[in-house]
Protein backbone atom coordinates (compact mmCIF):
# COMPACT_ATOMS: atom_id res chain seq x y z
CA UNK A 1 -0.38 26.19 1.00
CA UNK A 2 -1.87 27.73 4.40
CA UNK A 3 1.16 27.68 6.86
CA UNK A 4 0.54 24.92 9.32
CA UNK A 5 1.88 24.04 13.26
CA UNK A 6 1.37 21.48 14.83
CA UNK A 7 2.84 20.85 18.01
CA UNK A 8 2.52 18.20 21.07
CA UNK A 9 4.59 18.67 24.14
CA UNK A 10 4.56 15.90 27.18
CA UNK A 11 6.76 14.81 30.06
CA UNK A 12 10.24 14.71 30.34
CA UNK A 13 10.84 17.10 27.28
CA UNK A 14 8.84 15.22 24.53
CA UNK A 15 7.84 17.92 21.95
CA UNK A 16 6.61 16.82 18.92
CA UNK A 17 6.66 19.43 16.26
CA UNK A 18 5.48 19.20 12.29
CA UNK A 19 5.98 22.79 10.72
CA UNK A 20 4.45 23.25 6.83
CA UNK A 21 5.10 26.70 5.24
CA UNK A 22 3.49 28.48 2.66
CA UNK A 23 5.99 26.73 -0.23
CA UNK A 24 4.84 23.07 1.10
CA UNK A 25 8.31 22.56 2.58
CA UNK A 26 7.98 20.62 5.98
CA UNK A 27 9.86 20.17 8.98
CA UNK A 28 9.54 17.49 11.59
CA UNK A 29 10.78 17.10 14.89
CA UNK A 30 10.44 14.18 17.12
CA UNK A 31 12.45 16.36 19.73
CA UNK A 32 13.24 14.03 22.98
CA UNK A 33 16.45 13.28 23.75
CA UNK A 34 16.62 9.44 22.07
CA UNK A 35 14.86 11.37 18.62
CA UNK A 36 15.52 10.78 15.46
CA UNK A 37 17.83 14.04 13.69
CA UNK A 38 14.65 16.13 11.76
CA UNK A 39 13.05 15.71 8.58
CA UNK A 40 12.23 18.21 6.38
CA UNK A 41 10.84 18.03 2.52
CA UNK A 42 8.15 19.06 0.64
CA UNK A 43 4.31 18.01 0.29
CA UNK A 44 3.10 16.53 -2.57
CA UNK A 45 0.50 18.15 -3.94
CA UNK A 46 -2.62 15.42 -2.76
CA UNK A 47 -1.22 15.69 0.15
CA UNK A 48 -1.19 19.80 0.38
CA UNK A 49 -5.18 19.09 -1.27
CA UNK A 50 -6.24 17.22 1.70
CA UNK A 51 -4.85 19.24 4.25
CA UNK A 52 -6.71 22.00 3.38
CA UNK A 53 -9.85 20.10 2.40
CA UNK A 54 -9.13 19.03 6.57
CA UNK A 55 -8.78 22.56 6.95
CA UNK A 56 -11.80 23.75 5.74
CA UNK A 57 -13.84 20.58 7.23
CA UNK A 58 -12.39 22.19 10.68
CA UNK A 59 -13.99 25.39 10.51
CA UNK A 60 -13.30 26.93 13.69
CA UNK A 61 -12.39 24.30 16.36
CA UNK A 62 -14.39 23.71 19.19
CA UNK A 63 -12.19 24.38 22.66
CA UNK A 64 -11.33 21.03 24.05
CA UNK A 65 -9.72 21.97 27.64
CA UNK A 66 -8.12 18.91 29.61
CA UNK A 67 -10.44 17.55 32.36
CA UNK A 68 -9.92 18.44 35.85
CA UNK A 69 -7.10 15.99 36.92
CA UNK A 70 -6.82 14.38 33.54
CA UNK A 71 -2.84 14.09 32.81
CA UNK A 72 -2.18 13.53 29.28
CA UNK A 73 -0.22 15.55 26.27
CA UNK A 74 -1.30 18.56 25.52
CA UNK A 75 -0.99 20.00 21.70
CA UNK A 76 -0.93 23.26 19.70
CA UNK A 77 -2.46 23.85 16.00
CA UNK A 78 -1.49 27.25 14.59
CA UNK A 79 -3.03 27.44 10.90
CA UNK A 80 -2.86 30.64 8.94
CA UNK A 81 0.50 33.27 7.87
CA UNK A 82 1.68 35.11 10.29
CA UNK A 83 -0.98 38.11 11.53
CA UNK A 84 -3.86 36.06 10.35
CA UNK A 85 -3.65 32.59 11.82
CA UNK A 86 -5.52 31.42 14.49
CA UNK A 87 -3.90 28.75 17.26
CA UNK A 88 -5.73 25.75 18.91
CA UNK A 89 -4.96 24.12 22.37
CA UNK A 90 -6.06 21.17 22.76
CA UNK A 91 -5.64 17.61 25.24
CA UNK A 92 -4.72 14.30 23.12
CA UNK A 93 -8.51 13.31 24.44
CA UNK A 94 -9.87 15.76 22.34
CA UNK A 95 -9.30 14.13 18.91
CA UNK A 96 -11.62 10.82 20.21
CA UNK A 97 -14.78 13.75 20.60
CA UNK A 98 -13.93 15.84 17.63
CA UNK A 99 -13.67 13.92 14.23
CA UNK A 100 -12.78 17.06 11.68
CA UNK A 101 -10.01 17.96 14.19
CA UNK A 102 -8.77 14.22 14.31
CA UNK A 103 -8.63 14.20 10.59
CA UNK A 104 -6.78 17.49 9.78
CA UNK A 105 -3.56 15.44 12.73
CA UNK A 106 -4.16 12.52 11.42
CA UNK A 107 -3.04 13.82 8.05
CA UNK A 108 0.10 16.33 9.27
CA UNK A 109 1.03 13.11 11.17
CA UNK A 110 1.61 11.43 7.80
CA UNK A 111 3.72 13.96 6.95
């Protein structure tokens, strides 16, 4: 499996964090203060086949910077092992204009 990281970060100390390694073994995070303990476990494997189907599909993501005055969460996407990934920031907006990146969350989000 291509090590995933996926993380969204808000106000007031929201961070919302799904980690996949190389095994298929997940963790999850909710991370505010009212969350929910983590989650870990491991991918099945249609699950680890359409994440990197989504993966592919994505290619290399377009930039989606947050508009001027926009305020909204903001996420990270780190795909690849360590030395060879590439990382994605991105505004929540972003996954309304860009369907192959709203796919590939859609699916860690399922997680």
């Amino acid at each position: 499996m291509t090590p995933i990281r996926y993380e969204v970060v808000g106000e007031e100390d929201y961070a919302f964090v799904i980690e996949i390694h190389e095994s298929g073994e997940y963790f999850v995070s909710s991370g505010t203060y009212t969350s929910d303990p983590p989650r870990t476990g491991r991918l099945t494997t249609e699950q680890e086949q359409q994440l990197l189907a989504a993966i592919e599909e994505l290619g290399v993501p377009r930039e989606h910077p947050m508009p001027e005055g926009a305020t909204a969460f903001q996420a990270h996407l780190t795909v690849g092992a360590e030395g060879r990934q590439s990382t994605y920031a991105f505004w929540e907006g972003a996954l309304e204009e860009d369907e192959d990146l709203k796919r590939l969350v859609r699916l860690l989000e399922l997680v």
